[in-house]
Protein backbone atom coordinates (compact mmCIF):
# COMPACT_ATOMS: atom_id res chain seq x y z
CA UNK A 1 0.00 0.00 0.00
CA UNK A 2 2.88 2.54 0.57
CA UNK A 3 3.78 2.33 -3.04
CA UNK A 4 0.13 3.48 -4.32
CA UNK A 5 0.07 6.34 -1.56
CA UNK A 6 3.85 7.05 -2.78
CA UNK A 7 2.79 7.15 -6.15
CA UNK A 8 0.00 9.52 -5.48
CA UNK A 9 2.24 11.86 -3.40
CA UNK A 10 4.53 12.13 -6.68
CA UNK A 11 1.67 12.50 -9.03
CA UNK A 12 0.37 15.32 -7.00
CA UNK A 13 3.32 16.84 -6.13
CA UNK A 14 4.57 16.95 -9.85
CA UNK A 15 1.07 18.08 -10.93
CA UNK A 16 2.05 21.18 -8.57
CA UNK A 17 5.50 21.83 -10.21
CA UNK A 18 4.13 21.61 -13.92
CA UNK A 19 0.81 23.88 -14.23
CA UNK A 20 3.30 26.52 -15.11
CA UNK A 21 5.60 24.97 -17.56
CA UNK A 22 2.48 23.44 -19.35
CA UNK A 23 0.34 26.48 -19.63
CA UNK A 24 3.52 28.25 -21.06
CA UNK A 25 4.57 25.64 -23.06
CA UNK A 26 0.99 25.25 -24.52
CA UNK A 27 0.33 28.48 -25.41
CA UNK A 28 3.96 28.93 -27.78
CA UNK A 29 2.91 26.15 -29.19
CA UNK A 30 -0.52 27.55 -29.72
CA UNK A 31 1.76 29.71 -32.20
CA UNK A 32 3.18 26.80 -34.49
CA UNK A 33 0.98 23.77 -34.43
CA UNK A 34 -2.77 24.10 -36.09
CA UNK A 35 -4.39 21.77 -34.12
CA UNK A 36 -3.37 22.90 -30.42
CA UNK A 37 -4.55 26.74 -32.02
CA UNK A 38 -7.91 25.08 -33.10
CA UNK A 39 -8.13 23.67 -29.18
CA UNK A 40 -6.91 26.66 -27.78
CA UNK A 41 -8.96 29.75 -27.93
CA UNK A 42 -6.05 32.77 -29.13
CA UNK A 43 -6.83 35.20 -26.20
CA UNK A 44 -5.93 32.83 -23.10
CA UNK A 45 -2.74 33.40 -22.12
CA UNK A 46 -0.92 31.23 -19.60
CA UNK A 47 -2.37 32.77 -16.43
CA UNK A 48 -5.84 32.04 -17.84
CA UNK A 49 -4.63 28.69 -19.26
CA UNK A 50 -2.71 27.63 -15.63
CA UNK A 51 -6.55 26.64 -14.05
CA UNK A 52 -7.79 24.15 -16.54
CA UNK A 53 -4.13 23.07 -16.88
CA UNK A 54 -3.78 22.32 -13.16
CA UNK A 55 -7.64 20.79 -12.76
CA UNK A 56 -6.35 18.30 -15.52
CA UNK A 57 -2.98 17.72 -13.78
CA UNK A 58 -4.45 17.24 -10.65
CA UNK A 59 -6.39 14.43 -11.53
CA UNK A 60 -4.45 12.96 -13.98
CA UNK A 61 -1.47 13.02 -11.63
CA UNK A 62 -2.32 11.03 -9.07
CA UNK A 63 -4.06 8.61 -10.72
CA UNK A 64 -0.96 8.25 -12.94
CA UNK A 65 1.08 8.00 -9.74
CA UNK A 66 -1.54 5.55 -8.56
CA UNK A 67 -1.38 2.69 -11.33
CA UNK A 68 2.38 3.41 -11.06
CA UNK A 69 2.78 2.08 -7.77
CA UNK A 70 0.38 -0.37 -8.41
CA UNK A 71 3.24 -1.38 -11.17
CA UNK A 72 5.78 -1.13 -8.69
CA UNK A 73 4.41 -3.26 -6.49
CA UNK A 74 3.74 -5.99 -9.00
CA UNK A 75 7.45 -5.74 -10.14
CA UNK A 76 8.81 -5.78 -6.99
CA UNK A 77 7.26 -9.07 -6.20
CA UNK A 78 7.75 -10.26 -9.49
CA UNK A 79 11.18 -8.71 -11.30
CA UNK A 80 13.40 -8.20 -7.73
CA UNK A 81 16.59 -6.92 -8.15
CA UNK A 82 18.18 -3.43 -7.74
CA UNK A 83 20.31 -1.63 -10.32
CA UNK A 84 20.43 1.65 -12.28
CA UNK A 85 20.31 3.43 -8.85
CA UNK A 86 17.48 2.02 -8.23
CA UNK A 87 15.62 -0.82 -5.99
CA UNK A 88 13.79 -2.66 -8.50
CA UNK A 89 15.94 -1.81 -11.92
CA UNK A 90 12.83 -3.66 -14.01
CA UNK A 91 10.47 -1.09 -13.06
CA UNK A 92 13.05 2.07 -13.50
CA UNK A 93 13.63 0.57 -17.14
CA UNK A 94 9.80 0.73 -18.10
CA UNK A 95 9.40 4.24 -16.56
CA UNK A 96 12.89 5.38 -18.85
CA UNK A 97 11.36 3.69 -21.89
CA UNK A 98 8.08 5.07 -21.42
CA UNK A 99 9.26 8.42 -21.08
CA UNK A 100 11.29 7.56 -24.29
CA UNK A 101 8.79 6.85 -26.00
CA UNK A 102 6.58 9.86 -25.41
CA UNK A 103 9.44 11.99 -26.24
CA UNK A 104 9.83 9.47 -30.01
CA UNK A 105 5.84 10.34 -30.41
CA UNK A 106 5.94 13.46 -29.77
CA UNK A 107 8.73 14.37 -32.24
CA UNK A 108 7.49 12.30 -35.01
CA UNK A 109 4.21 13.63 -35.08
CA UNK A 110 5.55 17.42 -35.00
CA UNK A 111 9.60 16.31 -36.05
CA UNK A 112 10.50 19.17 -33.51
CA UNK A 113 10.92 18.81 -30.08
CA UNK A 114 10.35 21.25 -26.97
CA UNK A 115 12.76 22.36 -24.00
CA UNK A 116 9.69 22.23 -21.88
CA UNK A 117 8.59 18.97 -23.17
CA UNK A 118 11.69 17.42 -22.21
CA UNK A 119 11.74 18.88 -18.85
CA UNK A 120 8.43 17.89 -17.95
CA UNK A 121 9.00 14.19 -19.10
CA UNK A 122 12.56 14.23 -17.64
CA UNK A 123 10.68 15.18 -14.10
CA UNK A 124 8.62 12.94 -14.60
CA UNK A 125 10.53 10.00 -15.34
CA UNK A 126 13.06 10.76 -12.52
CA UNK A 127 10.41 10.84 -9.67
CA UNK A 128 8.49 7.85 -10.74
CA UNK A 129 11.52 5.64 -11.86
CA UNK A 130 13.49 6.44 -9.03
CA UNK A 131 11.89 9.01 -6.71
CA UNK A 132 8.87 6.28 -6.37
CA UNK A 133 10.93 3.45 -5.20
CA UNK A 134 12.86 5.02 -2.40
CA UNK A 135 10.12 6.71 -1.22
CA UNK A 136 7.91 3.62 -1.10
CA UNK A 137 11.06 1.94 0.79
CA UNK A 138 11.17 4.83 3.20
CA UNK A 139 7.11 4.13 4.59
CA UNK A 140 6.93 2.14 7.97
């Protein structure tokens, strides 16, 4: 159970940290890609953007977080063994991939990619493949 509640924590906590990044990210990209200006009306800026960017984090998030450590779990009592930094080096390697993968979509679809993009993956990747794992080891 600590590694669902752990997994929420992160979701939450990284749902905090990226309302800006993702409103502002958004809204440049409003600028070059036709299909995010269709979705996005042209006079929200990022302040007006930020609220339903953060509702949407902030259920996505944990949820995410959620099925996570349900993940963990299941690969610590099936995959054991630590590695990569990490306590369960299975689990870390799906998180990296995943994130990889995004990050492969993302820039075939639009063959560019964006700084905030990779940040937001990057911090995302890092607290789930290794933040979630210590932090699950560190509950009573």
């Amino acid at each position: 159970m600590a590694e669902v509640f752990s997994g929420a924590v992160l979701g939450y906590g990284l749902s905090l940290v990226m309302v800006w990044p993702v409103s502002l990210g958004l809204v440049r990209l409003r600028e070059r890609v036709p299909a995010v200006a269709k979705a996005i009306a042209p006079n929200l800026g990022p302040v007006m953007l930020a609220v339903p960017v953060s509702l949407m984090l902030f259920v996505w998030g944990p949820l995410i977080g959620i099925i996570l450590g349900m993940l963990y779990r299941g690969a610590l009592d099936n995959l054991p063994g630590a590695g990569l930094g990490s306590p369960n080096w299975p689990f870390t390697v799906g998180i990296l991939s995943a994130g990889a993968l995004v990050l492969a979509l993302v820039y075939y679809v639009w063959s560019r990619m964006w700084w905030w993009l990779v940040v937001v993956v990057a911090l995302w990747v890092g607290a789930f493949g290794w933040g979630l794992p210590y932090l699950a080891e560190a509950a009573p």
